[in-house]
Protein backbone atom coordinates (compact mmCIF):
# COMPACT_ATOMS: atom_id res chain seq x y z
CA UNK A 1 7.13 35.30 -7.49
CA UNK A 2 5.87 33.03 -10.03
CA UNK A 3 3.11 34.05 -12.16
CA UNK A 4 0.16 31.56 -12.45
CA UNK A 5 -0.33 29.86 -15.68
CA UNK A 6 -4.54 30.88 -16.19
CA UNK A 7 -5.07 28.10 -18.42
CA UNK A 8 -8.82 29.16 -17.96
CA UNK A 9 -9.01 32.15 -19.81
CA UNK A 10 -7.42 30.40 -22.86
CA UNK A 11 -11.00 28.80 -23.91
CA UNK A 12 -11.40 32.89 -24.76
CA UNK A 13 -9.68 32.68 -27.88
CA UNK A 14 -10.62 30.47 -30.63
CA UNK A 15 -9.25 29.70 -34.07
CA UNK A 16 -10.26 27.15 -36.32
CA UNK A 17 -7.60 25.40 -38.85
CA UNK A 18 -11.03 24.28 -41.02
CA UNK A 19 -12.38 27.49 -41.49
CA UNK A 20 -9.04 29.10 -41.91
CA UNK A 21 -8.62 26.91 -45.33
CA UNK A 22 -11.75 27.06 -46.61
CA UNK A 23 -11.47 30.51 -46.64
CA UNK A 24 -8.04 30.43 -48.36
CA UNK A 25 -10.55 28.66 -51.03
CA UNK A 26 -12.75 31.14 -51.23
CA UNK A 27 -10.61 34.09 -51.62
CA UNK A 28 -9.07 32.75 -54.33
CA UNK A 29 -12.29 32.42 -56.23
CA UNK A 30 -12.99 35.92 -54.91
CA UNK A 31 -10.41 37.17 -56.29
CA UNK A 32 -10.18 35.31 -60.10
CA UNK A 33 -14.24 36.54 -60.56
CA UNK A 34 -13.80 40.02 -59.18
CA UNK A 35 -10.75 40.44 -62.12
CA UNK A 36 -13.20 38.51 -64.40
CA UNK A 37 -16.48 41.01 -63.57
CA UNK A 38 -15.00 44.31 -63.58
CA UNK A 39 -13.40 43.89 -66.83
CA UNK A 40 -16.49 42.38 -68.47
CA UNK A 41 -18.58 45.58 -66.52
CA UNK A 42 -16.00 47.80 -67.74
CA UNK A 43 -15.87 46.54 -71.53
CA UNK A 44 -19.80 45.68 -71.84
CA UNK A 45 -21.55 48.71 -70.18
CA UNK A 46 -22.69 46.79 -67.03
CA UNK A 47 -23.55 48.88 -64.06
CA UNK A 48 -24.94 45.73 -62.52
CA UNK A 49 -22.21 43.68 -63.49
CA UNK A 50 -19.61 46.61 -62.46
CA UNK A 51 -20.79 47.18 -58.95
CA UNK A 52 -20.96 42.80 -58.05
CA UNK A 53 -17.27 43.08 -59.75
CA UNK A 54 -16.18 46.13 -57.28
CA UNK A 55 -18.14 44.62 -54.44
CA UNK A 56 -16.26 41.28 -54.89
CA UNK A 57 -13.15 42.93 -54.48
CA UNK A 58 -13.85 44.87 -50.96
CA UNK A 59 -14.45 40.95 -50.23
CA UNK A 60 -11.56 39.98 -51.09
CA UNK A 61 -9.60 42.56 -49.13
CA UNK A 62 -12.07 41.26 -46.13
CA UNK A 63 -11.29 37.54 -46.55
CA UNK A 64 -7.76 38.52 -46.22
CA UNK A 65 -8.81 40.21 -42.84
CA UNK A 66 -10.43 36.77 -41.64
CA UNK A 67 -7.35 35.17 -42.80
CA UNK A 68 -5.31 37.25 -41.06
CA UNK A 69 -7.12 37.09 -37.70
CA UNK A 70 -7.33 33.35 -37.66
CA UNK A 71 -3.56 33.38 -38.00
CA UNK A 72 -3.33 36.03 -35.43
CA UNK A 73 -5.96 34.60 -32.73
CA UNK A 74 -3.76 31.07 -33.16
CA UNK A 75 -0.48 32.28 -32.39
CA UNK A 76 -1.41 34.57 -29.43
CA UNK A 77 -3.99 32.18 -27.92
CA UNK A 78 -1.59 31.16 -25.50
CA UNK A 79 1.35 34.04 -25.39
CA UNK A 80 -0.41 35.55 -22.28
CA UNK A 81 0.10 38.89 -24.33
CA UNK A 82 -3.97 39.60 -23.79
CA UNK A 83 -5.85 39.59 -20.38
CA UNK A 84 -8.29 37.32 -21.52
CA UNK A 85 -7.03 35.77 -24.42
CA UNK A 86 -7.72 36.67 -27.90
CA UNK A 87 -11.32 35.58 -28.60
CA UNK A 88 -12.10 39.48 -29.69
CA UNK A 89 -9.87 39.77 -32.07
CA UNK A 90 -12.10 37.66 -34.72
CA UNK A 91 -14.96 39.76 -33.02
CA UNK A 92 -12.98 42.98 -34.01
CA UNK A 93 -12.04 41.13 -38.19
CA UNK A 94 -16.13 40.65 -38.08
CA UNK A 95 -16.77 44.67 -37.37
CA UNK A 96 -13.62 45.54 -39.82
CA UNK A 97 -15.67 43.55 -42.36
CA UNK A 98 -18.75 45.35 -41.45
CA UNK A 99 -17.30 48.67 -42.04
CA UNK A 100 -15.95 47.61 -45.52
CA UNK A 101 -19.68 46.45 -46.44
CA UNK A 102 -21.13 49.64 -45.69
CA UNK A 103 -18.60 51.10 -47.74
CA UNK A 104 -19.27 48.91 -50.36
CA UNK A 105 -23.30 49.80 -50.32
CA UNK A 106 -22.08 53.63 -50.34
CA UNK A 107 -20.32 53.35 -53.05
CA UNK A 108 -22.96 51.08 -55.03
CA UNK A 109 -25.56 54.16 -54.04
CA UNK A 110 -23.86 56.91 -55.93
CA UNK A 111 -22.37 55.17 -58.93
CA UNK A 112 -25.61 53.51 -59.84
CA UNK A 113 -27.25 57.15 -59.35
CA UNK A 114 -24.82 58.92 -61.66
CA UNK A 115 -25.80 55.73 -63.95
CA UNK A 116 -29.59 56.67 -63.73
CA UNK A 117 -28.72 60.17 -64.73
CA UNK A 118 -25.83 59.08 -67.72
CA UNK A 119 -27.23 55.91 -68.87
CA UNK A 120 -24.55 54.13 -71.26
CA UNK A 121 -25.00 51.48 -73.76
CA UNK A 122 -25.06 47.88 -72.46
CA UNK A 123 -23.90 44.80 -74.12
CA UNK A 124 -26.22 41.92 -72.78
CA UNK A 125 -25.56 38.93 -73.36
CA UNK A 126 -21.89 39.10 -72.75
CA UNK A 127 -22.60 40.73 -69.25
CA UNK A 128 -25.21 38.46 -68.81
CA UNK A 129 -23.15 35.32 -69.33
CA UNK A 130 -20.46 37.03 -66.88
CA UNK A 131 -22.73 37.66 -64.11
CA UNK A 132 -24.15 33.91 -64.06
CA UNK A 133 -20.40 33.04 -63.55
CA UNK A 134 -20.35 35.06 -60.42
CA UNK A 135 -23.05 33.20 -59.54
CA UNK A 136 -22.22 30.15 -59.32
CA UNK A 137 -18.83 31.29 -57.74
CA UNK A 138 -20.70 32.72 -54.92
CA UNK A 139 -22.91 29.41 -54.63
CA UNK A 140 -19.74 27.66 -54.54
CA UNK A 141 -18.19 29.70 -52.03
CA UNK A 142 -20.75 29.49 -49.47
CA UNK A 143 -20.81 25.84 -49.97
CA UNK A 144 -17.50 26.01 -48.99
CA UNK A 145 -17.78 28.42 -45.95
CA UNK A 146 -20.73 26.45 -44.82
CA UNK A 147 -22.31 28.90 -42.45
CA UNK A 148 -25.94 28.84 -41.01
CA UNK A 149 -26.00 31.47 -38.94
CA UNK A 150 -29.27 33.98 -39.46
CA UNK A 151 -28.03 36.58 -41.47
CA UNK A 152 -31.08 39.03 -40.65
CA UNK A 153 -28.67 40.97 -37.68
CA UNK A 154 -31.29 39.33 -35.75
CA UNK A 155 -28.83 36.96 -33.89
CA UNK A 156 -28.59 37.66 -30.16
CA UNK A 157 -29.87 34.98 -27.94
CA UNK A 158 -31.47 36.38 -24.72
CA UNK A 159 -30.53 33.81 -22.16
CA UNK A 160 -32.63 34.94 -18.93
CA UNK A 161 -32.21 31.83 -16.46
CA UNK A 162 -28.78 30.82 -15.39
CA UNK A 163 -29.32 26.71 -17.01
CA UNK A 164 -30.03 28.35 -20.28
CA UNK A 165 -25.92 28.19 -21.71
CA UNK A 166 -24.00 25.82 -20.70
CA UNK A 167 -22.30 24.79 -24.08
CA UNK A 168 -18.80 26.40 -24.11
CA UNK A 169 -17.85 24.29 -27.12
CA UNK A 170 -19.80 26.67 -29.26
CA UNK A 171 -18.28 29.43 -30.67
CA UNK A 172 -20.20 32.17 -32.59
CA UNK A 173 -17.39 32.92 -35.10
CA UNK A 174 -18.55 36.96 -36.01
CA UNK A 175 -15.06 36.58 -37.98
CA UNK A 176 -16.41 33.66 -40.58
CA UNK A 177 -20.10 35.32 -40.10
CA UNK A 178 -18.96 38.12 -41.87
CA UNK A 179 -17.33 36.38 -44.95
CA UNK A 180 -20.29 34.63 -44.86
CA UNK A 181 -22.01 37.56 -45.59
CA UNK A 182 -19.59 39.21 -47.99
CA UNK A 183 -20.28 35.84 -50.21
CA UNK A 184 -23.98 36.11 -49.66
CA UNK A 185 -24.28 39.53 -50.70
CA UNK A 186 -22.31 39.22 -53.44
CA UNK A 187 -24.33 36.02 -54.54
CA UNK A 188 -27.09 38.56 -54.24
CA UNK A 189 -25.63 41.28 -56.60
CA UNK A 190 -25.18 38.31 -59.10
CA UNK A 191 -28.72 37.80 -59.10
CA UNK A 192 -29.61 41.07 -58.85
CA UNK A 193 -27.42 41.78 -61.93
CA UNK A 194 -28.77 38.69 -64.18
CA UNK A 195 -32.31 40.23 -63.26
CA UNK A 196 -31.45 43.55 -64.61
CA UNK A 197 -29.92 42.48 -67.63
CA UNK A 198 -32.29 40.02 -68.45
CA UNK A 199 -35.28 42.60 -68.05
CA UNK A 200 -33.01 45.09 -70.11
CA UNK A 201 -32.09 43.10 -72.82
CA UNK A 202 -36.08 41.37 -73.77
CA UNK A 203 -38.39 43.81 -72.02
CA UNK A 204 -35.77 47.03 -72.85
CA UNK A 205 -35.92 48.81 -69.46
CA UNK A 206 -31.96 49.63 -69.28
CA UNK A 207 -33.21 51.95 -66.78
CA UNK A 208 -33.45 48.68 -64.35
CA UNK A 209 -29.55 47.63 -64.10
CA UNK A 210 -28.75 50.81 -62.01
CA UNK A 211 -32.01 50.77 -60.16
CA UNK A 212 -31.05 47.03 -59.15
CA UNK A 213 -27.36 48.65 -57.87
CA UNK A 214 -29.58 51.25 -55.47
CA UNK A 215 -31.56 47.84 -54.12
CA UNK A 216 -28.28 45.69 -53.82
CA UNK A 217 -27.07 48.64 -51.99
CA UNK A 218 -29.59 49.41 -49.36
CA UNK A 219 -29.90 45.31 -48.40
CA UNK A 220 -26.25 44.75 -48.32
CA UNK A 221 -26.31 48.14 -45.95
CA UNK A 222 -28.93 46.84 -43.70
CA UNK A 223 -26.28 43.49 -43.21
CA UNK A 224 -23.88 45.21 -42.30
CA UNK A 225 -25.42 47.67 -39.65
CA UNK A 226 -27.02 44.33 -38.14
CA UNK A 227 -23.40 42.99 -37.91
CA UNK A 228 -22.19 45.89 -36.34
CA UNK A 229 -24.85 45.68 -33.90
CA UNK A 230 -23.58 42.04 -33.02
CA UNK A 231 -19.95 43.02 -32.90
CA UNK A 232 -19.41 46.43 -31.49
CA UNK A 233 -21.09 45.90 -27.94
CA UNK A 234 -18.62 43.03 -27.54
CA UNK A 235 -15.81 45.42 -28.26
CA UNK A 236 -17.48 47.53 -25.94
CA UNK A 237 -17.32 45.96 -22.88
CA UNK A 238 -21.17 45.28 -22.86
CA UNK A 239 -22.81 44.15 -19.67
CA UNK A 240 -24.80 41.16 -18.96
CA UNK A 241 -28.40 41.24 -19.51
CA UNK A 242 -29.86 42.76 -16.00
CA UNK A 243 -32.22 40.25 -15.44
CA UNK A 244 -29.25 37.71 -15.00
CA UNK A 245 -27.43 40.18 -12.79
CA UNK A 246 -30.24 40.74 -11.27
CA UNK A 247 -30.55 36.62 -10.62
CA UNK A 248 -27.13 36.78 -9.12
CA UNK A 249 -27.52 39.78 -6.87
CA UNK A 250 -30.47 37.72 -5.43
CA UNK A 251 -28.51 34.78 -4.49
CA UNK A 252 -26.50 36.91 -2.92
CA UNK A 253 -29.19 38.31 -1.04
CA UNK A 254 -30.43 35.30 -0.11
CA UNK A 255 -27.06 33.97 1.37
CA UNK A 256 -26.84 36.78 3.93
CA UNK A 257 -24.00 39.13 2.16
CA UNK A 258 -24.11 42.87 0.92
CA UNK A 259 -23.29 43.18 -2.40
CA UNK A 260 -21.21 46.57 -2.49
CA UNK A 261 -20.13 46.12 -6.02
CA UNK A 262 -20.74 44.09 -9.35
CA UNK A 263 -18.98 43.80 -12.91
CA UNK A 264 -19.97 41.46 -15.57
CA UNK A 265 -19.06 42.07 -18.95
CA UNK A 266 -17.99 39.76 -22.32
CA UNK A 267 -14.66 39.22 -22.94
CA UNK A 268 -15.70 37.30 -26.48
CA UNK A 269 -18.09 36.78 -28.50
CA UNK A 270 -19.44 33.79 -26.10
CA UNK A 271 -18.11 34.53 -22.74
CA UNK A 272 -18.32 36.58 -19.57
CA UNK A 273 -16.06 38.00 -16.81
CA UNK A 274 -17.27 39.18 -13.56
CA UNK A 275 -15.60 40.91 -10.46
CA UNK A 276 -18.13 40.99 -7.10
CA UNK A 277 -16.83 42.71 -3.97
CA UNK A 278 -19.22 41.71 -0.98
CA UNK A 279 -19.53 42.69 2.41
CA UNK A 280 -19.83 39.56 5.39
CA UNK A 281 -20.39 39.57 8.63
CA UNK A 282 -19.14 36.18 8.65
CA UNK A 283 -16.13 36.53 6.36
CA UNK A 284 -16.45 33.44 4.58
CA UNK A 285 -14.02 32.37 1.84
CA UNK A 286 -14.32 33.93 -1.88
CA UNK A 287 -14.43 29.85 -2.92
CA UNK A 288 -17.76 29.49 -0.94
CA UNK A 289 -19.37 32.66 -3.19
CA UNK A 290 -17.78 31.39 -6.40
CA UNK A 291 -19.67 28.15 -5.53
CA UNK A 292 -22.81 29.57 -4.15
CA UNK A 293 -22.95 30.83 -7.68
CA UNK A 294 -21.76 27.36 -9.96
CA UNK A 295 -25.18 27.74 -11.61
CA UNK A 296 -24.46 31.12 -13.18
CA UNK A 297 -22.48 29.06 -16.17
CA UNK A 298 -22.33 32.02 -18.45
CA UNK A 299 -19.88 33.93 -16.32
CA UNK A 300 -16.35 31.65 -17.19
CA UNK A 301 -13.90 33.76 -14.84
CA UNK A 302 -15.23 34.78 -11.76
CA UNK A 303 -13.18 37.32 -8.83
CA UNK A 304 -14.68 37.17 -5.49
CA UNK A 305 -13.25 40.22 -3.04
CA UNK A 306 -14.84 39.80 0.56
CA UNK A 307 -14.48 42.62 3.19
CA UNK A 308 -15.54 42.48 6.90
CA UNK A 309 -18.97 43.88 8.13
């Protein structure tokens, strides 16, 4: 018995060469600054500076994760090793990344406490000099990465009507979304730092550069629960929304068949399987259902089981 080849679940999995090598870029600037900050943190007194050096270093550990994914998505894509290709594997690399921001943020929390309580002596304009460098490492990096997604946690589209998506060319990458946001948050620690060191070194309120970690900390938090709210129902098994199942269960309806049972859950970060198993008195052909329902273009693999009244 020969085994189909189901060329159609391949569009599941996704890798893209581009993105692949402009992250090779960026970790490597990752990397050089994070060496660069924590030494200068270390040496000058920076809690600021310290906690943007620490934090760039969980991203570079996470780039490597995107890295590796892309390379892993692009040699399995067509092995047949996964039921529906490997499009959640850069969904899983974008919760991974998640986990290692909230770690980050954790971590952020209690040193710049203990720094509130022990204040030590800071050396500005070193630090300061240091921390504009990470700056404009981590403007240069998302230059390179050249994401626009909304970075809020605020990005699931609610599609209720069947025409809505119908673009399968678009991808939402949760694996380059999340070193997207490791660069952005560390692009905000730089400026949170530069603040904090500037305020401390002409107004004298040293007290600021740990109270600026606590702030980095809860925002860079808040991005990474609203990525883990994008990614984990995914890995999940999440249903469609039930006003589109509900849409389908109509048309079924409609046609004259019982519905006795209904599955439709994402397979990636942009697709949908489904499994129906109706009931018809006139025991027409699964290929007439799987047509009847053509319109539902969010649901790419479709099974159709029909038993006799």
């Amino acid at each position: 018995m020969t085994i189909p080849n189901c060329t159609k679940v391949d569009q599941f999995s996704y890798f893209d060469s581009e993105n692949e090598k402009r992250t090779r870029y960026v970790l490597a600037l990752t990397f050089v600054t994070m060496v660069l900050e924590i030494g200068a943190g270390t040496i000058f007194g920076s809690m600021a500076l310290l906690a943007d050096g620490w934090h760039m270093g969980t991203h570079a550990a996470a780039f490597c994760i995107t890295l590796f994914v892309y390379r892993y998505a692009r040699k399995h894509s067509r092995s047949g090793q996964f039921s529906y290709g490997t499009g959640k594997v850069g969904v899983l690399g974008g919760y991974t990344s998640a986990m290692l921001l909230g770690m980050v943020a954790l971590g952020m929390l209690f040193e710049s406490i203990h720094r509130l309580v022990s204040p030590v002596e800071i050396e500005f304009n070193a630090a300061i000099a240091v921390a504009v460098i990470g700056l404009i490492v981590n403007l240069l990096s998302m230059l390179l990465l050249g994401h626009n997604h909304d970075h809020s946690g605020a990005h699931e589209h609610s599609h209720d009507h069947p025409h809505e998506h119908n673009d399968h060319h678009h991808h939402d990458d949760h694996n380059l979304k999340a070193a997207y946001i490791h660069v952005l948050t560390d692009a905000l620690t730089s400026v949170l730092a530069i603040v904090a060191l500037l305020v401390g070194k002409f107004v004298g309120w040293t007290w600021l550069d740990p109270i600026m970690g606590v702030v980095g900390s809860v925002i860079i938090a808040k991005w990474a629960w609203g990525l883990m709210k994008q990614t984990s129902p995914i890995l999940l098994d999440k249903a469609i929304e039930q006003t589109y199942q509900q849409q389908i269960v109509m048309k079924l309806d409609n046609a004259g068949v019982s519905l006795l049972d209904i599955h439709i859950w994402k397979v990636s970060a942009d697709h949908f399987c489904a499994t129906l198993t109706l009931k018809d008195e006139q025991m027409r052909e699964p290929a007439f259902f799987k047509q009847l329902l053509v319109d539902f273009d969010k649901i790419d693999h479709l099974v159709v089981e029909v038993n006799p009244a």
